[in-house]
N, C-alpha and C. Protein backbone atom coordinates (compact mmCIF):
# COMPACT_ATOMS: atom_id res chain seq x y z
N UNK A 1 -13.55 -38.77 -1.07
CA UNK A 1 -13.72 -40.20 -1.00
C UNK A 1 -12.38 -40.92 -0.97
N UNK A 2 -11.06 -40.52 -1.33
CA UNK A 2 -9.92 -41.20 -1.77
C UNK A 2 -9.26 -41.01 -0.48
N UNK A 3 -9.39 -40.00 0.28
CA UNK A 3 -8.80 -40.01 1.96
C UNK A 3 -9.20 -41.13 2.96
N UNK A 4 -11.01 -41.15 2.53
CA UNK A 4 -11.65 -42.01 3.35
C UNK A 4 -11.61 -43.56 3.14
N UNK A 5 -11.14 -43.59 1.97
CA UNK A 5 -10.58 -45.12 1.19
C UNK A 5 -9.40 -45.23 2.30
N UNK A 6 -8.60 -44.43 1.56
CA UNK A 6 -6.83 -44.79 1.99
C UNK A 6 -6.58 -44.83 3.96
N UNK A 7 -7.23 -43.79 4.58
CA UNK A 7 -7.30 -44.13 6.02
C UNK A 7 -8.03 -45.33 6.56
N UNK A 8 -8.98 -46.22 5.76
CA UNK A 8 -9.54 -47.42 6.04
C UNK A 8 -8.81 -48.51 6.13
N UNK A 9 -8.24 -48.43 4.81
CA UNK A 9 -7.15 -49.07 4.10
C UNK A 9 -5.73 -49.54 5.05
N UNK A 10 -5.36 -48.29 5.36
CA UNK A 10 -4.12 -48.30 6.19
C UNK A 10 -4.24 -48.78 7.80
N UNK A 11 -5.45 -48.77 8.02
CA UNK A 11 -5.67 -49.29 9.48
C UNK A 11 -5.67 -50.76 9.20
N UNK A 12 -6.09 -51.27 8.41
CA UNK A 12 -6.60 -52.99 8.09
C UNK A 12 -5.35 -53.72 7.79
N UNK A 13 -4.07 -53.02 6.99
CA UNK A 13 -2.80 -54.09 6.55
C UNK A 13 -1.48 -53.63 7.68
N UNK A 14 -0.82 -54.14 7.60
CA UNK A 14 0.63 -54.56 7.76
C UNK A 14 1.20 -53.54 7.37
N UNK A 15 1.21 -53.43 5.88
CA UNK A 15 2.42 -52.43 5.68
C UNK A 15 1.39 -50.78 5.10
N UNK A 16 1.43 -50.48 5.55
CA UNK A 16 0.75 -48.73 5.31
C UNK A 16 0.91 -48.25 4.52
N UNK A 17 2.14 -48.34 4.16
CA UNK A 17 3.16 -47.60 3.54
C UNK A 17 2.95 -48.16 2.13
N UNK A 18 2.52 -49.32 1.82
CA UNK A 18 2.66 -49.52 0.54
C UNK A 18 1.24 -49.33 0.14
N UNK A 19 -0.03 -48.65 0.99
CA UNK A 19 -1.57 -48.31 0.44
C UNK A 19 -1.01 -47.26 -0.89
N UNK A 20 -1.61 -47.42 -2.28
CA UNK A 20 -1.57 -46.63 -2.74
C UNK A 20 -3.12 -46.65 -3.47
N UNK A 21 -3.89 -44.99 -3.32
CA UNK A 21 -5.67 -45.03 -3.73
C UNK A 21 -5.36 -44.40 -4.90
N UNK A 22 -5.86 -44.60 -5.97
CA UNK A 22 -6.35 -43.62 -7.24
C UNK A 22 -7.49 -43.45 -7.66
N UNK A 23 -7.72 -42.05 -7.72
CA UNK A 23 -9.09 -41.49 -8.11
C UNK A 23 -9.17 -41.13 -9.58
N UNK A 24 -10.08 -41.69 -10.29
CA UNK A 24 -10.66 -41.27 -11.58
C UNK A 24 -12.21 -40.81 -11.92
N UNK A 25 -12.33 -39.92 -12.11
CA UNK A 25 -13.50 -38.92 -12.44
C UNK A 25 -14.12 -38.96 -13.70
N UNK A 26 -14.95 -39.36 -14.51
CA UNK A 26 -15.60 -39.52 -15.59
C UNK A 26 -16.95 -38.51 -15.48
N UNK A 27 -17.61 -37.18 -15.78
CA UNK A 27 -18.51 -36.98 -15.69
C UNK A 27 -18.89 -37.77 -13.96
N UNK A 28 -20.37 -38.20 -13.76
CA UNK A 28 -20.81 -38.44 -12.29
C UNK A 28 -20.25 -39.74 -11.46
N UNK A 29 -19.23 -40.33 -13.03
CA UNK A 29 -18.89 -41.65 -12.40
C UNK A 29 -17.35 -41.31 -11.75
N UNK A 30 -17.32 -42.22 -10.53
CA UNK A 30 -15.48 -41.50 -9.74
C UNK A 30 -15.35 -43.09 -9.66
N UNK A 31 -14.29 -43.76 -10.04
CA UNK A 31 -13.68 -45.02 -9.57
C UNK A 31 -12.81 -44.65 -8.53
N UNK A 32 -12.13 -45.39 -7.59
CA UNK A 32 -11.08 -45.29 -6.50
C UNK A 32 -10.23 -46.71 -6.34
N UNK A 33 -9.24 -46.69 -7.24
CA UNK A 33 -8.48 -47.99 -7.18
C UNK A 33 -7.27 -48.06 -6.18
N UNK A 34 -8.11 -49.18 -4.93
CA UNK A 34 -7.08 -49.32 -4.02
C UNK A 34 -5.87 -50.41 -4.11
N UNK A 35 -5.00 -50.14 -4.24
CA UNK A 35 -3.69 -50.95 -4.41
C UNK A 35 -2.83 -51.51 -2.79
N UNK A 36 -3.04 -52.20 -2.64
CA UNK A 36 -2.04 -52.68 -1.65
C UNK A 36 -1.12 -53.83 -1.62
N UNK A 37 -0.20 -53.93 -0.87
CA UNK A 37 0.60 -55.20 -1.10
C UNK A 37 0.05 -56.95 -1.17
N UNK A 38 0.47 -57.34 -1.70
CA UNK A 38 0.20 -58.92 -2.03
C UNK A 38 -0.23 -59.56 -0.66
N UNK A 39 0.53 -59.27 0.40
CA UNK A 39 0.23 -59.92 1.78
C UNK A 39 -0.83 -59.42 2.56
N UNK A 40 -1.09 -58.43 2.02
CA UNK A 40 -2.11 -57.64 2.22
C UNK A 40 -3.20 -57.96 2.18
N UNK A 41 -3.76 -58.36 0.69
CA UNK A 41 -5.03 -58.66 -0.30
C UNK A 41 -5.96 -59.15 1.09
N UNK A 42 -5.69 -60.13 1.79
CA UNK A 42 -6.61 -60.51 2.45
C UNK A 42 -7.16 -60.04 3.49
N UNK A 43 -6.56 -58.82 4.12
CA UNK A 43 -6.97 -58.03 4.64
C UNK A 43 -7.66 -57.01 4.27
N UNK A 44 -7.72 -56.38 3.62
CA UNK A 44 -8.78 -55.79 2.76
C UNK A 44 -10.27 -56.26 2.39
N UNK A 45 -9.49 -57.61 1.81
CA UNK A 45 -10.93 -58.21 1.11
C UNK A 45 -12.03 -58.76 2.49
N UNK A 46 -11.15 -59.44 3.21
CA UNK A 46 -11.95 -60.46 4.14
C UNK A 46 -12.82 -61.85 3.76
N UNK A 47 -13.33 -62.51 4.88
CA UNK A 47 -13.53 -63.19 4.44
C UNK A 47 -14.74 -63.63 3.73
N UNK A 48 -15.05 -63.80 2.30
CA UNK A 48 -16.42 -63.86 1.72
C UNK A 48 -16.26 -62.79 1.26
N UNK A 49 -15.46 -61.63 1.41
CA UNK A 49 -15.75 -60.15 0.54
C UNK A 49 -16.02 -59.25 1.50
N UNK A 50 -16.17 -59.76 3.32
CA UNK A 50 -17.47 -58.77 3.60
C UNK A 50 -16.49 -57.88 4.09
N UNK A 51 -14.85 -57.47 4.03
CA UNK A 51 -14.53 -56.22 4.26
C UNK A 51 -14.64 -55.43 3.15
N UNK A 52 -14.08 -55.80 2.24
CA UNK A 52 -14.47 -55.05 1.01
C UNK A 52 -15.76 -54.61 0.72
N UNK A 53 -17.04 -54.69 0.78
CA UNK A 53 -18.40 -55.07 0.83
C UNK A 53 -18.50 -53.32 1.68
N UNK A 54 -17.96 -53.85 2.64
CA UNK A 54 -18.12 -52.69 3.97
C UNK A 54 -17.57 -51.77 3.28
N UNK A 55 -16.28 -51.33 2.93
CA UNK A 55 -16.00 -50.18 2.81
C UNK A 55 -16.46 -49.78 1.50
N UNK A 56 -16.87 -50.72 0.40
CA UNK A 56 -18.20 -49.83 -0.61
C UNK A 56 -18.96 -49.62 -0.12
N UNK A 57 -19.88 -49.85 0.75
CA UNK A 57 -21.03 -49.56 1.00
C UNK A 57 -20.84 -48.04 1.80
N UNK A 58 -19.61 -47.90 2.85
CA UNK A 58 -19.34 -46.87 3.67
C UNK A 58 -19.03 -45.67 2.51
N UNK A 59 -18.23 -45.80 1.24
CA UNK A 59 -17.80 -44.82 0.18
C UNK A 59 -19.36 -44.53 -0.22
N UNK A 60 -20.00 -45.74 -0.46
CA UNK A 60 -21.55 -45.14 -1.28
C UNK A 60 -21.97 -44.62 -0.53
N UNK A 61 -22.28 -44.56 0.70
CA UNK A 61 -23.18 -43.73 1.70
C UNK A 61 -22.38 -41.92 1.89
N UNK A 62 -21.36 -42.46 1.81
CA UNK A 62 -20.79 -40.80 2.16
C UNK A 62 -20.64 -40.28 0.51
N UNK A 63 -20.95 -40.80 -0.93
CA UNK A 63 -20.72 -39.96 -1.52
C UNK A 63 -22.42 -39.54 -2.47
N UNK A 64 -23.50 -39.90 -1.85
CA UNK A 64 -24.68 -39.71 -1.78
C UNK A 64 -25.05 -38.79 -1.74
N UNK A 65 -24.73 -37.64 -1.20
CA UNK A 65 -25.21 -36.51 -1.07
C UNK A 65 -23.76 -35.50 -2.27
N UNK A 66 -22.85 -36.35 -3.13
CA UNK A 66 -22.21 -35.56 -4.20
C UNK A 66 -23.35 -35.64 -5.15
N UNK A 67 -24.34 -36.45 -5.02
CA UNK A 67 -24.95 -37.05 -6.66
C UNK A 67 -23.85 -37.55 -7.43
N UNK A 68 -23.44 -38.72 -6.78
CA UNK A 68 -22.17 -39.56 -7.72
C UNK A 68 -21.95 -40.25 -7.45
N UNK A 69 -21.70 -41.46 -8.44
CA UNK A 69 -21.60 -42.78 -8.50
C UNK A 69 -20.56 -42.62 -8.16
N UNK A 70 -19.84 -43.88 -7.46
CA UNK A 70 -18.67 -43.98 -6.86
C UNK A 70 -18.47 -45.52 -6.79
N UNK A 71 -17.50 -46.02 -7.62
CA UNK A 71 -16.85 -47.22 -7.20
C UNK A 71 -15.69 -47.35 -6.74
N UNK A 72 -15.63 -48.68 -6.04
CA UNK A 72 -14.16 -48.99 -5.41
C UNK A 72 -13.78 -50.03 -5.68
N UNK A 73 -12.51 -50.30 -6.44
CA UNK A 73 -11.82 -51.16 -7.05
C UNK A 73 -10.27 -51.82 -5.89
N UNK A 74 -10.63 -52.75 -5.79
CA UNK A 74 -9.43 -53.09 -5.10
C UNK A 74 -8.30 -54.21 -5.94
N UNK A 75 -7.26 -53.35 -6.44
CA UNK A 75 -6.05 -54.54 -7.01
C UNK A 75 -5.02 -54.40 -6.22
């Protein structure tokens, strides 16, 4: 899930280079905190949320068949 974050990620901003994803694993729960630059933020998010929106929904669908909750955190 943290590849499929970070290659989303890096297509949508400016600077690539500064995507950084972290994965945390709790038992069935996995967070994925995407970090990108300040000039960035709005590319990611979009407008109303609905890029962000999209690429949870794209992480929940592909990690459905782990049996695992999966969130995505964007700071």
């Amino acid at each position: 899930m943290k590849e499929l974050v970070e290659v989303i990620a890096k297509e949508l901003v400016d600077n690539p280079g500064e995507v950084v994803v972290t994965e945390k694993e709790e038992g069935k729960n996995v967070t994925i905190e995407l970090h990108v630059a300040a000039s960035d933020m709005g590319k990611v998010i979009g407008k109303q949320g609905r890029i962000a929106k999209t690429i949870r929904t794209l992480v929940k669908a592909a990690s459905s068949k782990d049996d695992k909750r999966v969130d995505v955190e964007i700071i």
